[in-house]
C-alpha atoms as a PDB file:
ATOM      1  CA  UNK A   1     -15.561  42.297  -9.663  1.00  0.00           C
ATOM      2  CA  UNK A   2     -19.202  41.428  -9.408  1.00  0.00           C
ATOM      3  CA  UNK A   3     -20.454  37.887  -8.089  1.00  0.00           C
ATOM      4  CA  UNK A   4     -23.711  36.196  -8.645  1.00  0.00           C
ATOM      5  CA  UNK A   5     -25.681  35.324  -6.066  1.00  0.00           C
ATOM      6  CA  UNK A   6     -26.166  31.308  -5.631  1.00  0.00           C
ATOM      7  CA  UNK A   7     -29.625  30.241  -4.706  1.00  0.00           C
ATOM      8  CA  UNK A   8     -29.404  30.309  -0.866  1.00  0.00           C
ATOM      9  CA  UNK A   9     -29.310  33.754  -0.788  1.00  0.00           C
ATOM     10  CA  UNK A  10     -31.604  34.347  -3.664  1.00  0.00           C
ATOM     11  CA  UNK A  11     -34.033  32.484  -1.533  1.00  0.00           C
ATOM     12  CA  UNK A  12     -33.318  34.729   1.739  1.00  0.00           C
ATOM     13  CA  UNK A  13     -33.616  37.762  -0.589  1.00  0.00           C
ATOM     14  CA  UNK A  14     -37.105  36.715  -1.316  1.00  0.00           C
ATOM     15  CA  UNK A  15     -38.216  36.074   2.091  1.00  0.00           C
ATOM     16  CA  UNK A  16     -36.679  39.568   3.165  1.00  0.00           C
ATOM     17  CA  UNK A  17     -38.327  41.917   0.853  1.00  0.00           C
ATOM     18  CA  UNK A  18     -39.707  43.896   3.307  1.00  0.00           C
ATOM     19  CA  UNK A  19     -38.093  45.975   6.167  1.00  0.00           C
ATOM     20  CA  UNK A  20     -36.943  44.020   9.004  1.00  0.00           C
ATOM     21  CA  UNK A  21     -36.841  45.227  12.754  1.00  0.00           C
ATOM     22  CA  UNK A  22     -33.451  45.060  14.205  1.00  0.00           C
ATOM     23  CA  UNK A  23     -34.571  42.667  16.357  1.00  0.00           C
ATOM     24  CA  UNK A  24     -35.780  40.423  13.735  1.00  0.00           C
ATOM     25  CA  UNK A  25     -32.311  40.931  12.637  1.00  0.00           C
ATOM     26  CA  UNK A  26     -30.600  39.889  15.392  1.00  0.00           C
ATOM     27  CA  UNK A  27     -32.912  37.008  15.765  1.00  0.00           C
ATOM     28  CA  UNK A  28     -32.209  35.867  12.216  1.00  0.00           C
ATOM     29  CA  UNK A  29     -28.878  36.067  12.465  1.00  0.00           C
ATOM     30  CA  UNK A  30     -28.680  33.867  15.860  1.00  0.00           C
ATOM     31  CA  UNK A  31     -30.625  31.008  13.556  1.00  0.00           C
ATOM     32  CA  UNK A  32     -28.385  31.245  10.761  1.00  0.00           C
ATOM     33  CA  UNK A  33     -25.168  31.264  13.108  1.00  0.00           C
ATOM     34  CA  UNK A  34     -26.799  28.216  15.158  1.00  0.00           C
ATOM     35  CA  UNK A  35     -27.900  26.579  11.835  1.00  0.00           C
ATOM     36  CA  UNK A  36     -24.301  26.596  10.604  1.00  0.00           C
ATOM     37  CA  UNK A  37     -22.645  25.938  13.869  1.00  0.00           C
ATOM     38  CA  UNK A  38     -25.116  22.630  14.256  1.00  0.00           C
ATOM     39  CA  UNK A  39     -24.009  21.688  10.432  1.00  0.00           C
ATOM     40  CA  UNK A  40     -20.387  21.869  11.047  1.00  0.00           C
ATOM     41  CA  UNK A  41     -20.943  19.415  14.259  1.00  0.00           C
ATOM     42  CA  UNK A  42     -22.581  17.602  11.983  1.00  0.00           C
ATOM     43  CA  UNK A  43     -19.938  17.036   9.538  1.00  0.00           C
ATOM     44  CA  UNK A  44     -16.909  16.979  12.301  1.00  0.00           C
ATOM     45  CA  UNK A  45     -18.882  14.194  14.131  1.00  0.00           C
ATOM     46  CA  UNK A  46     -19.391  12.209  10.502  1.00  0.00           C
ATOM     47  CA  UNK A  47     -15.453  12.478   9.884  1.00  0.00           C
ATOM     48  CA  UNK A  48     -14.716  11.486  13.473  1.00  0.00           C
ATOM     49  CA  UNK A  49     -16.849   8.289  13.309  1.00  0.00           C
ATOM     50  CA  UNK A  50     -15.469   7.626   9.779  1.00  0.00           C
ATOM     51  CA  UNK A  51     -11.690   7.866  10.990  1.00  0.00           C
ATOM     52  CA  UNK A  52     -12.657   6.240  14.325  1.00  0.00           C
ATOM     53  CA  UNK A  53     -11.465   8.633  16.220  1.00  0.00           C
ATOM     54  CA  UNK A  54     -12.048   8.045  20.301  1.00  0.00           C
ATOM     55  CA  UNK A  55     -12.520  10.418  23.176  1.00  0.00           C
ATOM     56  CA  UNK A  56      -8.956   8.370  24.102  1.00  0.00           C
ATOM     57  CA  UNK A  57      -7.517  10.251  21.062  1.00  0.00           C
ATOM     58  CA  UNK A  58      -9.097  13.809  21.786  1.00  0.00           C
ATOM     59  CA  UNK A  59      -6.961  13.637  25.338  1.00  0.00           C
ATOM     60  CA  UNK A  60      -3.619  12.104  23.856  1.00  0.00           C
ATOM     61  CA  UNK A  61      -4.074  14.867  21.144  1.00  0.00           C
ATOM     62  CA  UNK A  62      -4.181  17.651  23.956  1.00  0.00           C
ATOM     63  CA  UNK A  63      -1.121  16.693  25.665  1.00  0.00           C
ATOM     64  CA  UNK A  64       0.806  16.474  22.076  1.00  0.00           C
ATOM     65  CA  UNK A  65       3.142  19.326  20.733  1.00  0.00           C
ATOM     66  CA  UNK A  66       2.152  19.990  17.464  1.00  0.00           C
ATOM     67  CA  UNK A  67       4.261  23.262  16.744  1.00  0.00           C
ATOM     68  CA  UNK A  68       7.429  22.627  13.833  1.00  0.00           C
ATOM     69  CA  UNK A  69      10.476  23.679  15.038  1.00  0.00           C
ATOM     70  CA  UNK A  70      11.812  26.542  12.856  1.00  0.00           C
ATOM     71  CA  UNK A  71      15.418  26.369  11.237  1.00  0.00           C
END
């Protein structure tokens, strides 16, 4: 089943129309992994501050068992 592409990566299509090195590769896929590792902080950090979550919480939350026991 075919999917269209959504704007981001019609955009990075654009900017890639030539051939690449494979370092340029590499490098480009470091920013984009970064880029999206930095966003996700991002986000997590928003929802933490919204909840009010503390770094109290974090360590009460690492000493909890949070496994179901099975029937």
């Amino acid at each position: 089943m075919a999917t269209a592409l959504n704007d981001i990566q019609l955009e990075i299509l654009k900017l890639f129309r030539d051939d690449q090195s494979e370092q340029d590769l590499k490098e480009i896929k470091s920013l984009l992994i970064s880029y999206l590792a930095d966003k996700v902080t991002r986000e997590a950090d928003a929802a933490f501050d919204e909840k009010g979550y503390t770094g109290a919480i974090f360590e009460s939350w690492k000493k909890e068992h949070f496994r179901r026991q099975s029937h």
